[in-house]
Protein backbone atom coordinates (compact mmCIF):
# COMPACT_ATOMS: atom_id res chain seq x y z
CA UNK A 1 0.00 0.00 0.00
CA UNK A 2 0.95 3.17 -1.14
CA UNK A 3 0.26 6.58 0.54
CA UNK A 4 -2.12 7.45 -2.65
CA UNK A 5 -3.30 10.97 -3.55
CA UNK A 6 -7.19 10.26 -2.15
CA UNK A 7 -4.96 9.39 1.24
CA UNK A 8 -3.02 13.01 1.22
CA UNK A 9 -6.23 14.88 0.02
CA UNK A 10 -8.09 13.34 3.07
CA UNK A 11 -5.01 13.83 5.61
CA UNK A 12 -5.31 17.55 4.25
CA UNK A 13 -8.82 18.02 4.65
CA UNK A 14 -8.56 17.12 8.42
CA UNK A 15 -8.70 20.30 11.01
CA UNK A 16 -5.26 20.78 13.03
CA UNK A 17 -5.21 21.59 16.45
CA UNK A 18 -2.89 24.20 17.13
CA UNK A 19 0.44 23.92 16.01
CA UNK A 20 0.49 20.28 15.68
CA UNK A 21 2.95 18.60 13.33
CA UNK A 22 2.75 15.37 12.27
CA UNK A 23 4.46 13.56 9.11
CA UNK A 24 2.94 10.63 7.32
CA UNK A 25 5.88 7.66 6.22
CA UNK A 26 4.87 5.48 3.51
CA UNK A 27 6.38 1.63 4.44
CA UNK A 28 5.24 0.21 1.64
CA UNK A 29 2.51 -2.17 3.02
CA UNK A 30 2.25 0.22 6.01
CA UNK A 31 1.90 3.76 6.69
CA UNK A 32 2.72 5.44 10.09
CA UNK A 33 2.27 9.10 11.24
CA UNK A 34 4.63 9.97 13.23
CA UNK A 35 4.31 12.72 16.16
CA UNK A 36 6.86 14.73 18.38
CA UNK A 37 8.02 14.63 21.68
CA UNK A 38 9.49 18.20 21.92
CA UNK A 39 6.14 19.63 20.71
CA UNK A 40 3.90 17.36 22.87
CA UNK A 41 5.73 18.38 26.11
CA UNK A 42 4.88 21.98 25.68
CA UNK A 43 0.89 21.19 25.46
CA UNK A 44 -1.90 21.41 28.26
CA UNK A 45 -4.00 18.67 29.08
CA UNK A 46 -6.97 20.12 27.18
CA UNK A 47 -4.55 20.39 23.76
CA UNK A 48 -3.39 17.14 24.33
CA UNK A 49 -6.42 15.86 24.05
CA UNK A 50 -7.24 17.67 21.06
CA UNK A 51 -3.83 16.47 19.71
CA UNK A 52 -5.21 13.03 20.68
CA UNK A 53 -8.66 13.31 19.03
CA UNK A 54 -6.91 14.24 15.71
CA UNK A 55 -4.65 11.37 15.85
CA UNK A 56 -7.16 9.12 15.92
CA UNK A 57 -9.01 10.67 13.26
CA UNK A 58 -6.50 10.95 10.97
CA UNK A 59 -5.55 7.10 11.52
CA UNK A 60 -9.35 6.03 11.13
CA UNK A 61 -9.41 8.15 8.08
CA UNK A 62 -6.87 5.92 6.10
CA UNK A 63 -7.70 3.17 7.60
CA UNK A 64 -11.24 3.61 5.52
CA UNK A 65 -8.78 3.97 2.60
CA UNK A 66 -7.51 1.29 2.68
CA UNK A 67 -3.89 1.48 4.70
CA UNK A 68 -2.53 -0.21 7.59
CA UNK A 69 -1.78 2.66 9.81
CA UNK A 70 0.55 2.81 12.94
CA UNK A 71 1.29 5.95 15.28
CA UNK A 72 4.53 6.42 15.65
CA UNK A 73 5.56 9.07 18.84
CA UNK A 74 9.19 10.50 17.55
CA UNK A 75 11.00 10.72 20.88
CA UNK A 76 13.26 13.47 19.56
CA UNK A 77 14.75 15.08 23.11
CA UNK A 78 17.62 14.20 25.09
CA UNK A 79 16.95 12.68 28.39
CA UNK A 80 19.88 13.18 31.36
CA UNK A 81 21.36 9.75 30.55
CA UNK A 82 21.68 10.27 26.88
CA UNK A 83 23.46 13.54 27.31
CA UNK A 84 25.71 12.28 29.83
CA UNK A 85 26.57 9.04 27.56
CA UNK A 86 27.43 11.59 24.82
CA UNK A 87 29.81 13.83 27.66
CA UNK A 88 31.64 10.47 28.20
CA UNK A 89 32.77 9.86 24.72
């Protein structure tokens, strides 16, 4: 499965809450949409939630096109040990 033009059209047509980015990856017989840490820290509760409703509507939404979809959280910050790991080398 492809990420097909009816797919991105849909994706599109779906609202965003706030500043929310997310990035679709095409696996070939998969698709996953992939979502960031260093944004999601930085949200309330309440957008969070929002941030969650959307998710799930934009994996229902392929879905009914067909795709096998996955969500994929991006942890994209350092934690203490990683920085520390990186000090020692």
């Amino acid at each position: 499965m492809t990420y097909t033009r009816n797919m991105q059209q849909a994706f599109r047509s779906i609202k965003v809450p706030h500043d929310f980015n997310v990035d679709i990856v095409d696996y070939g017989k998969f698709l996953t949409v992939q979502f960031y840490e260093s944004q999601w820290r930085h949200y309330t509760d309440a957008e969070r939630f929002k941030c969650i409703q959307y998710l799930d509507k934009v994996k229902k939404t392929l879905e009914s096109l067909g795709a096998v979809v996955a969500l994929d959280p991006i942890l994209d910050l350092e934690t203490p040990d990683d920085r520390a790991r990186r000090r020692r080398k």
